[in-house]
C-alpha atoms as a PDB file:
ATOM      1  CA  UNK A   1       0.000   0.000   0.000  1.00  0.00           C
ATOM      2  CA  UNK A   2       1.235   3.544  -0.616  1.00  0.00           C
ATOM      3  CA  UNK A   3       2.957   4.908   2.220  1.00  0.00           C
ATOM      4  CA  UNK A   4       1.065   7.742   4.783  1.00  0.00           C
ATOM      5  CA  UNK A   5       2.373  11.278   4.468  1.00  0.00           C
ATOM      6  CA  UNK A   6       3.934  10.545   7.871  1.00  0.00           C
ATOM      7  CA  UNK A   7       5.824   7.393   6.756  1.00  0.00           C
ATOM      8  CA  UNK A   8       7.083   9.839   3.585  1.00  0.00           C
ATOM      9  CA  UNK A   9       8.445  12.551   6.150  1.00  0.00           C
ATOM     10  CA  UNK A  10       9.882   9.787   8.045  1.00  0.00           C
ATOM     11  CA  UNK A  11      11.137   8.630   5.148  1.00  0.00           C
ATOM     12  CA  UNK A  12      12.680  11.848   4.344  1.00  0.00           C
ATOM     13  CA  UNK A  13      13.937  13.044   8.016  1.00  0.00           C
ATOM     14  CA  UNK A  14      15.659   9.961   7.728  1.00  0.00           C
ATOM     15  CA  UNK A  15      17.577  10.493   4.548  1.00  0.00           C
ATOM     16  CA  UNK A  16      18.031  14.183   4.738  1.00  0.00           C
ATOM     17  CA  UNK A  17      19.774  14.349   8.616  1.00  0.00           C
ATOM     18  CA  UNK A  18      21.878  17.566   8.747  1.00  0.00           C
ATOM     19  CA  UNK A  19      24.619  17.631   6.790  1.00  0.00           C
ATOM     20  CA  UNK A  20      28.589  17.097   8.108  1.00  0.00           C
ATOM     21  CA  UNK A  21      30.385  20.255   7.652  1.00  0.00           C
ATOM     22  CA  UNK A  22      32.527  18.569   5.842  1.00  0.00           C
ATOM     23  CA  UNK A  23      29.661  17.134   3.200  1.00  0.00           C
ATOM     24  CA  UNK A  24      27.944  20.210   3.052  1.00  0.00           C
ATOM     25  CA  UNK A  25      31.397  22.431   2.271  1.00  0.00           C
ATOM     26  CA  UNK A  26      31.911  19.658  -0.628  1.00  0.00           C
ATOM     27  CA  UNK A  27      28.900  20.360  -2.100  1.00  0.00           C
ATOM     28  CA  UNK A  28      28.650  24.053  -1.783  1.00  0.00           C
ATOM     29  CA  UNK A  29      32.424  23.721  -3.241  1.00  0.00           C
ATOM     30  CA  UNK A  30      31.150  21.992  -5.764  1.00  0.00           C
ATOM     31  CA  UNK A  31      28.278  24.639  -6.480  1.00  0.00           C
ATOM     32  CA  UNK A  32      30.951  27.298  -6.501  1.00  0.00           C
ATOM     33  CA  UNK A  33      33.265  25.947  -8.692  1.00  0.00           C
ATOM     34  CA  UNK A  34      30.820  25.105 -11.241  1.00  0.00           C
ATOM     35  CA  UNK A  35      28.775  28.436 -11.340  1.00  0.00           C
ATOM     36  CA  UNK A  36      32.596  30.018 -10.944  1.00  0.00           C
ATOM     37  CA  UNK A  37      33.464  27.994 -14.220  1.00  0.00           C
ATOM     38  CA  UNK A  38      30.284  29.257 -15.768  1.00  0.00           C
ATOM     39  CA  UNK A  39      31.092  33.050 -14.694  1.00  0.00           C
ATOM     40  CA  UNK A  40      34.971  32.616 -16.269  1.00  0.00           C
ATOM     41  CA  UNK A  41      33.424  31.349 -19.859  1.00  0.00           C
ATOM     42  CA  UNK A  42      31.276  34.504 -19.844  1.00  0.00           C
ATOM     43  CA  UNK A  43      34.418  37.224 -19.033  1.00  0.00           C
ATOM     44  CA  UNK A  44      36.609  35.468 -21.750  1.00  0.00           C
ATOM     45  CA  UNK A  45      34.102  36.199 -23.973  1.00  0.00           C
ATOM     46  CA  UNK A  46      33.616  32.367 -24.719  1.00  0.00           C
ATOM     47  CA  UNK A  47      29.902  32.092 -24.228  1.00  0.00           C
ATOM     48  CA  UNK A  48      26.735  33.231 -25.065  1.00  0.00           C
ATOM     49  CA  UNK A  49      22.826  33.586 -23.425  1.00  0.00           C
ATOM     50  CA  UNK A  50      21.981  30.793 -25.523  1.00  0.00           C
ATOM     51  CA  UNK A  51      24.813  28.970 -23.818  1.00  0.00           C
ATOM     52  CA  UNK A  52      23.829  29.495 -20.707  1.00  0.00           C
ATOM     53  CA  UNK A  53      19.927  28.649 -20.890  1.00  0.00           C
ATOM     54  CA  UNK A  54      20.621  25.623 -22.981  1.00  0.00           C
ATOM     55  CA  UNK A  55      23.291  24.476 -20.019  1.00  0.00           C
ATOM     56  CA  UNK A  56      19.679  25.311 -17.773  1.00  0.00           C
ATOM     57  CA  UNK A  57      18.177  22.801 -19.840  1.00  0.00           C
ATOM     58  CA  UNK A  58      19.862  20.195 -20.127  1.00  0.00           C
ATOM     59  CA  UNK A  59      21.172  19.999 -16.905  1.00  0.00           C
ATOM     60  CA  UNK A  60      17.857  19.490 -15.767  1.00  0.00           C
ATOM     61  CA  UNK A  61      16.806  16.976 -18.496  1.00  0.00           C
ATOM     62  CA  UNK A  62      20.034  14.981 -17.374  1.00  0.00           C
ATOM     63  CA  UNK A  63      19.134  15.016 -13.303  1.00  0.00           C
ATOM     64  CA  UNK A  64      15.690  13.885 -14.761  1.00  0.00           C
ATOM     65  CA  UNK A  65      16.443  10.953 -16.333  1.00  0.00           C
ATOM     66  CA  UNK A  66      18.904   9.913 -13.886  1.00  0.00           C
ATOM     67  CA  UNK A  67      16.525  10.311 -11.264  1.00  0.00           C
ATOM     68  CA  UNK A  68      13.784   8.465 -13.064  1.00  0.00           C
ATOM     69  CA  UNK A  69      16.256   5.900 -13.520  1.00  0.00           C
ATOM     70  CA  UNK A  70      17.646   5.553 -10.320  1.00  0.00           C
ATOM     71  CA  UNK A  71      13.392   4.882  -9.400  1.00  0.00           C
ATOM     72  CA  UNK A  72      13.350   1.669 -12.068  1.00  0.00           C
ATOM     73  CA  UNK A  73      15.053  -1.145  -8.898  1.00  0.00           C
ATOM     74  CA  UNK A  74      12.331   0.853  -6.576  1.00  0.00           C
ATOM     75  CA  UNK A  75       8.681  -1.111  -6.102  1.00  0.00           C
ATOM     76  CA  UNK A  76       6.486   1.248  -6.763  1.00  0.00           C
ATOM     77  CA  UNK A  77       5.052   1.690  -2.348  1.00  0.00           C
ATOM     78  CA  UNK A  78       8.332   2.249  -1.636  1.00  0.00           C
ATOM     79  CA  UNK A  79       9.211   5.510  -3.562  1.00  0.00           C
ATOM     80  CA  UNK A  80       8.767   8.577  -1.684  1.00  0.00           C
ATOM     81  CA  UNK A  81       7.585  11.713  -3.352  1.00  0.00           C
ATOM     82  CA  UNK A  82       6.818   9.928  -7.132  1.00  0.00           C
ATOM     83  CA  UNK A  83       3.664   9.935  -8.991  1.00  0.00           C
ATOM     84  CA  UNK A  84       2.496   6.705  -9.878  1.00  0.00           C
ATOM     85  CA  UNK A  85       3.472   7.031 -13.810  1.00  0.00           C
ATOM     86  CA  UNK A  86       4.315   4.649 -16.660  1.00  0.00           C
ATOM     87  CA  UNK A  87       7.562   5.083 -18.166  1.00  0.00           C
ATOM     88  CA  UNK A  88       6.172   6.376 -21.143  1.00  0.00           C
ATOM     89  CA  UNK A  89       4.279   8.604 -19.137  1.00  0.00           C
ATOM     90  CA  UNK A  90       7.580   9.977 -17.010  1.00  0.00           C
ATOM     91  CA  UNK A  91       9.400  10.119 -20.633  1.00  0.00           C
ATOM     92  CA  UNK A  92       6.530  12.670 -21.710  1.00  0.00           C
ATOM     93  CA  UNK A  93       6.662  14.419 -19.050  1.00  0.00           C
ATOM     94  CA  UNK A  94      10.298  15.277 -19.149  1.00  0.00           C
ATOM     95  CA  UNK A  95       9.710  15.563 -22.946  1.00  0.00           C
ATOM     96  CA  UNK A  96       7.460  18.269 -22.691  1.00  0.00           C
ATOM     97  CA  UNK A  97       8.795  20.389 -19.591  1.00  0.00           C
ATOM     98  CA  UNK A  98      11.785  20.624 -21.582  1.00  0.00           C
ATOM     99  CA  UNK A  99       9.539  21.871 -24.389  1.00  0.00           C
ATOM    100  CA  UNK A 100       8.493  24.279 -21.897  1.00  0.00           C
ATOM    101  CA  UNK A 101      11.248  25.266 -20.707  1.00  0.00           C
ATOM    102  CA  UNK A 102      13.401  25.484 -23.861  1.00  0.00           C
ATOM    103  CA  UNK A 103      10.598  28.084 -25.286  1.00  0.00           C
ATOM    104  CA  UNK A 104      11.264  30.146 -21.699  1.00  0.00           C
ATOM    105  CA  UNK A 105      15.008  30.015 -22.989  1.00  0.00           C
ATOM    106  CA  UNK A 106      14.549  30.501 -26.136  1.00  0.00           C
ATOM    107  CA  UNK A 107      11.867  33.507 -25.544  1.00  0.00           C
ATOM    108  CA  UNK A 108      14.467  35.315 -23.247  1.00  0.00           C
ATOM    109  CA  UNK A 109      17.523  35.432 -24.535  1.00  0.00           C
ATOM    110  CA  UNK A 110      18.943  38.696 -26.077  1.00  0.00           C
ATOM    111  CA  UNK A 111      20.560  37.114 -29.359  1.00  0.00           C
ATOM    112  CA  UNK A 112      18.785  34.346 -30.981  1.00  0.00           C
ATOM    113  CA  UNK A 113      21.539  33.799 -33.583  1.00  0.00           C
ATOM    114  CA  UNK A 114      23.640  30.818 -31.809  1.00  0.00           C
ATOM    115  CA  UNK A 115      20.387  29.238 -30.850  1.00  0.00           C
ATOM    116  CA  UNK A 116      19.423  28.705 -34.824  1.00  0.00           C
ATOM    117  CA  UNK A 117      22.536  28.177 -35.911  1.00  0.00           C
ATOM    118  CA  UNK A 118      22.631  25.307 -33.055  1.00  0.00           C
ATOM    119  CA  UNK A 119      19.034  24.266 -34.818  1.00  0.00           C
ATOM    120  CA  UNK A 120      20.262  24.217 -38.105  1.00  0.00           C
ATOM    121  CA  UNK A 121      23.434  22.496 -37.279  1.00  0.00           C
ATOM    122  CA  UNK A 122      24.132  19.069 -38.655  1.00  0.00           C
ATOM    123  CA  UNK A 123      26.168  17.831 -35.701  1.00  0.00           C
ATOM    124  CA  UNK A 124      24.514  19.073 -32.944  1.00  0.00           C
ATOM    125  CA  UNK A 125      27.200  17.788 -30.522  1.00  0.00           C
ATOM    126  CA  UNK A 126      30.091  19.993 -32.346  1.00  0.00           C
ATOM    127  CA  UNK A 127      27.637  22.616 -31.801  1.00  0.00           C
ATOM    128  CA  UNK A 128      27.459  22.244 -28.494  1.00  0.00           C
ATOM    129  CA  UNK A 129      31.380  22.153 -28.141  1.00  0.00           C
ATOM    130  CA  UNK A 130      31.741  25.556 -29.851  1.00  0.00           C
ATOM    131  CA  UNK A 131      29.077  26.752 -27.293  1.00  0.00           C
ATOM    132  CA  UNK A 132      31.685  25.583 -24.273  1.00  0.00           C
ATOM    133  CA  UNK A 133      29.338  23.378 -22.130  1.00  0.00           C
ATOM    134  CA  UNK A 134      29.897  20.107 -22.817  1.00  0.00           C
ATOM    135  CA  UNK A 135      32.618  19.776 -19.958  1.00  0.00           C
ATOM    136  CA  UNK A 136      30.840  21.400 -16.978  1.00  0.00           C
ATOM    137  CA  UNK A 137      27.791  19.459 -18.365  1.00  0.00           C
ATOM    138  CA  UNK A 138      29.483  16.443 -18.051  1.00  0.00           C
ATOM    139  CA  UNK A 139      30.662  17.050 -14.659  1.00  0.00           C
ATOM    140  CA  UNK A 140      27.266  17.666 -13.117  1.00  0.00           C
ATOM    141  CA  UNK A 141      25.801  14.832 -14.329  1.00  0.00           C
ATOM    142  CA  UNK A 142      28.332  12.599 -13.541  1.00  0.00           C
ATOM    143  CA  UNK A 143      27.782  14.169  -9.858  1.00  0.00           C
ATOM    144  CA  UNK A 144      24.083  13.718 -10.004  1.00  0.00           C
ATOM    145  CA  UNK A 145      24.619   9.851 -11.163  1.00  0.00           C
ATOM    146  CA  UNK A 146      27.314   9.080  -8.257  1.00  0.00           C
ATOM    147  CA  UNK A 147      24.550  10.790  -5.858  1.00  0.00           C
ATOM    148  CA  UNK A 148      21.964   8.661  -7.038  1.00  0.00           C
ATOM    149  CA  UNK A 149      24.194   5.388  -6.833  1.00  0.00           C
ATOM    150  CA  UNK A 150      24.898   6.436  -3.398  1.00  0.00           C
ATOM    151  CA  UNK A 151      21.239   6.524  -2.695  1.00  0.00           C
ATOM    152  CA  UNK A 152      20.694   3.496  -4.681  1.00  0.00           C
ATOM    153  CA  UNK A 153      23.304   1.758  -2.067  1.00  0.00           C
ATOM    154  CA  UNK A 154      21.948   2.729   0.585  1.00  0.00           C
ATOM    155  CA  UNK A 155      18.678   2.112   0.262  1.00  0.00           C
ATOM    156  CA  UNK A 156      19.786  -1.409  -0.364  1.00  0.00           C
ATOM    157  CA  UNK A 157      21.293  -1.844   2.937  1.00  0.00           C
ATOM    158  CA  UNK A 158      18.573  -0.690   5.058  1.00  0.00           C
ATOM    159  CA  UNK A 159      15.631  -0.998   2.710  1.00  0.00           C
ATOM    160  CA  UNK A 160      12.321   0.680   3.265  1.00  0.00           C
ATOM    161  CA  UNK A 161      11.144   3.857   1.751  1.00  0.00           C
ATOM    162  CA  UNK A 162      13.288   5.154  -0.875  1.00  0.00           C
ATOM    163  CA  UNK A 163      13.773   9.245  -1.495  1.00  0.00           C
ATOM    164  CA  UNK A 164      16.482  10.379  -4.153  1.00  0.00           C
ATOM    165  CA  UNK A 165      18.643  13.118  -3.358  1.00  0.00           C
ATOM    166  CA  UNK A 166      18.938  14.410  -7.054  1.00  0.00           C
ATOM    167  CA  UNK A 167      14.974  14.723  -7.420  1.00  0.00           C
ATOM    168  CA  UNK A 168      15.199  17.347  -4.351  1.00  0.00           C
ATOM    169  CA  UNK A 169      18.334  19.083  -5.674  1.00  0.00           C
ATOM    170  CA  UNK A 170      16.994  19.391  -9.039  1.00  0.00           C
ATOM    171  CA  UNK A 171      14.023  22.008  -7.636  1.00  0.00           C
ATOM    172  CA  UNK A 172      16.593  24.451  -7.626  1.00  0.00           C
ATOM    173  CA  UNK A 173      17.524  24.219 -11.291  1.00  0.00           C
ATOM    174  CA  UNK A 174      13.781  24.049 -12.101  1.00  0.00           C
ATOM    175  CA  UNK A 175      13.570  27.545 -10.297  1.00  0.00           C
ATOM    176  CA  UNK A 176      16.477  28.565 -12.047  1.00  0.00           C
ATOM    177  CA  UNK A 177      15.337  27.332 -15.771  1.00  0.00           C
ATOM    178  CA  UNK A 178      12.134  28.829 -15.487  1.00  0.00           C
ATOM    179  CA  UNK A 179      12.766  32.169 -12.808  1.00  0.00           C
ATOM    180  CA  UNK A 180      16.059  33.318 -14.371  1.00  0.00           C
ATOM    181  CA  UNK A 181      15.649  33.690 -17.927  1.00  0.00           C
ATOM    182  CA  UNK A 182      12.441  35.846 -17.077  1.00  0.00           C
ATOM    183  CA  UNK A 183      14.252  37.824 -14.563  1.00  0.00           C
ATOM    184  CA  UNK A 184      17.870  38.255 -16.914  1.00  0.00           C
ATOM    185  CA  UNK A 185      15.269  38.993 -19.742  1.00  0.00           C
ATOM    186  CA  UNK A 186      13.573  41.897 -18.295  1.00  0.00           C
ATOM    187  CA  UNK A 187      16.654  43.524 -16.486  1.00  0.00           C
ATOM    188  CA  UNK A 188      19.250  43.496 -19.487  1.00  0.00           C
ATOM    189  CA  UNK A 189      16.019  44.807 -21.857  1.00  0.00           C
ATOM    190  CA  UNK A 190      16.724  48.387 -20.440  1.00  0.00           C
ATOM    191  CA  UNK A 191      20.042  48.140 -22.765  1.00  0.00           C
ATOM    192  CA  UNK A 192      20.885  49.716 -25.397  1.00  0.00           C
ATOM    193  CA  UNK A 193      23.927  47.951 -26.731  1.00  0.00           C
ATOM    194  CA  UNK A 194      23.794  44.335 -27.301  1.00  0.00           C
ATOM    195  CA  UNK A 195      26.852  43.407 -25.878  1.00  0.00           C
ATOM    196  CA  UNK A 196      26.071  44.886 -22.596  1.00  0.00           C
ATOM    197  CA  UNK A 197      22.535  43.602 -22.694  1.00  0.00           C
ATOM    198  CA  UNK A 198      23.832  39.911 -23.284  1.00  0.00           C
ATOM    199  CA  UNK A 199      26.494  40.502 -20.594  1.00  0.00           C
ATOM    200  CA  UNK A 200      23.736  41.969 -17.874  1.00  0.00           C
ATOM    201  CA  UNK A 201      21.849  39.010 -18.899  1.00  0.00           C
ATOM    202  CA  UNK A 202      24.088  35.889 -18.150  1.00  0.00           C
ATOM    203  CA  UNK A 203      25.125  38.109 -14.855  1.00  0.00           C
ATOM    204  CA  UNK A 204      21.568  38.040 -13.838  1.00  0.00           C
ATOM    205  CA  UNK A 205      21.303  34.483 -14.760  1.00  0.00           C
ATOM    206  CA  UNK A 206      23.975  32.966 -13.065  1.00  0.00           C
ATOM    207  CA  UNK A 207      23.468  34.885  -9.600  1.00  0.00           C
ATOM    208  CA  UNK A 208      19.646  33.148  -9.481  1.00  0.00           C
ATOM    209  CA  UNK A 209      21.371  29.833 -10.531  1.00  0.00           C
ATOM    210  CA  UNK A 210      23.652  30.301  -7.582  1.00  0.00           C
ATOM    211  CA  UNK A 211      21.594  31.899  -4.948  1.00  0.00           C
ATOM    212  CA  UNK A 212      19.047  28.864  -6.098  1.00  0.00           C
ATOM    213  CA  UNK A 213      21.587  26.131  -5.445  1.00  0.00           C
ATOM    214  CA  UNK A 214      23.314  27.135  -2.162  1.00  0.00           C
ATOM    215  CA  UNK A 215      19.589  28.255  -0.849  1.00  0.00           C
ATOM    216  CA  UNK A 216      18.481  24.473  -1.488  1.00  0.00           C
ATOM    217  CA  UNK A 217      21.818  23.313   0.094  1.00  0.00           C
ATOM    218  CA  UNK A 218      21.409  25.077   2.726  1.00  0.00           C
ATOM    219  CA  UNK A 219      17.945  24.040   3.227  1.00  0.00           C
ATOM    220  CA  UNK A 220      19.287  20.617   2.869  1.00  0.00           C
ATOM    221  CA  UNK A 221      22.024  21.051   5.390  1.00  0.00           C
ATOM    222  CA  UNK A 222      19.447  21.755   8.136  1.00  0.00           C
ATOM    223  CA  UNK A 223      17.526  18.343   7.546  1.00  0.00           C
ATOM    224  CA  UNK A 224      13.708  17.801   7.451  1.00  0.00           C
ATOM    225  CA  UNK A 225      12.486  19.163  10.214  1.00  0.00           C
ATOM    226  CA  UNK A 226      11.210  16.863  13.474  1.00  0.00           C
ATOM    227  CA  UNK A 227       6.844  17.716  13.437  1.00  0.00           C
ATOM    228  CA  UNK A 228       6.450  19.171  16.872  1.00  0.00           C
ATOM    229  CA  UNK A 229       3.575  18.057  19.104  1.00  0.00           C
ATOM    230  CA  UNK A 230       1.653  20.211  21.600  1.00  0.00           C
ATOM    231  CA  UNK A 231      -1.385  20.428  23.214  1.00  0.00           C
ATOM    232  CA  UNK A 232      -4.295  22.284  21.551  1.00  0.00           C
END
C-alpha cells in the first residue's frame, strides 16, 4: 500500500539528517566551482545567453532521467515523493517540460543567432562544443549519477522507503530554468547595446542559478524538520 504522508516525512527526516560540515562544504564547493566555471566562460568572452539557458536545460533533463532511472530497482510503495506514472508517461513528461522550458530560454535570450545556428546544425554535438558546455555538463551529471548510486546503495542496505537526493536538488535548477531567464530577460532589456545587454543578462542568470543552489543546500544542510507536538 502507498505509504502515509507521515511514513514519507519519516522517510525523508531519515535520509536528509543535517549535513557534516565537511559534506555540506563539498557540495557548496562543488556549487561554486561550477557556477565560478560558468562566470569565467562569460568574461573570456567564450559564451553566449543561448549557452547558458541551454546548459539550464539540459542539466535538468540529465538530473531527470537519472533520477527516473535511479526509481526503475524501486517497487512502486516504496518511492517517496513519485507519482504513480508509466515510463512512457515519465518520458513525456520530461519531454514536454523541456519543451516548456526550452521556449522560456529561447523567448528570453537577447541574441537568438547561436540558438538557430545550433538548430540548423548538422552535428549538434560539435555545436554544443563551440558553445563551451559540454565539460561542466558532463561534470554535473556525472555528480548527479554518483549521488543517485549512493542513494541506490543505501537504500539497499537498510531498505524501506526510498527518497532520491537528485529529485530534491533538481528544484533548484527548475527555479532557475524557469525564474532566471524571465528575470535576466527583463533587467538586461533596459540596454541599449547588445553586448552589454547579453552581458547583464548571463550576470543576472547565473546569480539566481547560484543563490538557487546554495539556498536548497542550505535548506538541505538543516535536515527535514522533526513535526512538533503540543497540546491544543
Amino acid at each position: 500500500m502507498p505509504m502515509s504522508d507521515a511514513a514519507e516525512l519519516a522517510a525523508m527526516r531519515q535520509r536528509f539528517p543535517k549535513l557534516p560540515p565537511l559534506t555540506a562544504a563539498f557540495q557548496a564547493f562543488a556549487i561554486l566551482a561550477t557556477n565560478a566555471y560558468l562566470l569565467y566562460l562569460l568574461l573570456q568572452g567564450e559564451a553566449t545567453p543561448t549557452s547558458f539557458a541551454l546548459y539550464g536545460v539540459l542539466e535538468l533533463v540529465a538530473w531527470s532521467v537519472i533520477a527516473n532511472t535511479a526509481l526503475i530497482p524501486v517497487p512502486k510503495a516504496l518511492r517517496v515523493g513519485s507519482p504513480d506514472m508509466p515510463l512512457p508517461g515519465r518520458i513525456m513528461a520530461i519531454v514536454a517540460v523541456s519543451a516548456l522550458l526550452g521556449g522560456i530560454a529561447w523567448m528570453s535570450v537577447p541574441d537568438r543567432a547561436d540558438a538557430e545556428r545550433l538548430l540548423q546544425a548538422r552535428d549538434p554535438l560539435a555545436a554544443l562544443r563551440e558553445l563551451h558546455i559540454v565539460w561542466p555538463l558532463l561534470a554535473t551529471t556525472a555528480l548527479a549519477a554518483f549521488g543517485s548510486i549512493g542513494d541506490l546503495l543505501r537504500w539497499r542496505r537498510s531498505g524501506g522507503p526510498f527518497v532520491t537526493g537528485t529529485a530534491m536538488a533538481a528544484a533548484a535548477k527548475i527555479l532557475t530554468a524557469i525564474v532566471a531567464p524571465i528575470a535576466a530577460a527583463f533587467m538586461s532589456h533596459s540596454s541599449a547595446d547588445a553586448a552589454r545587454r547579453a552581458f547583464v543578462w548571463t550576470c543576472v542568470y547565473l546569480a539566481i542559478k547560484s543563490a538557487a543552489e546554495l539556498l536548497m543546500l542550505a535548506w538541505q544542510s538543516l535536515g527535514m524538520p522533526e513535526r512538533k507536538s503540543g497540546r491544543g
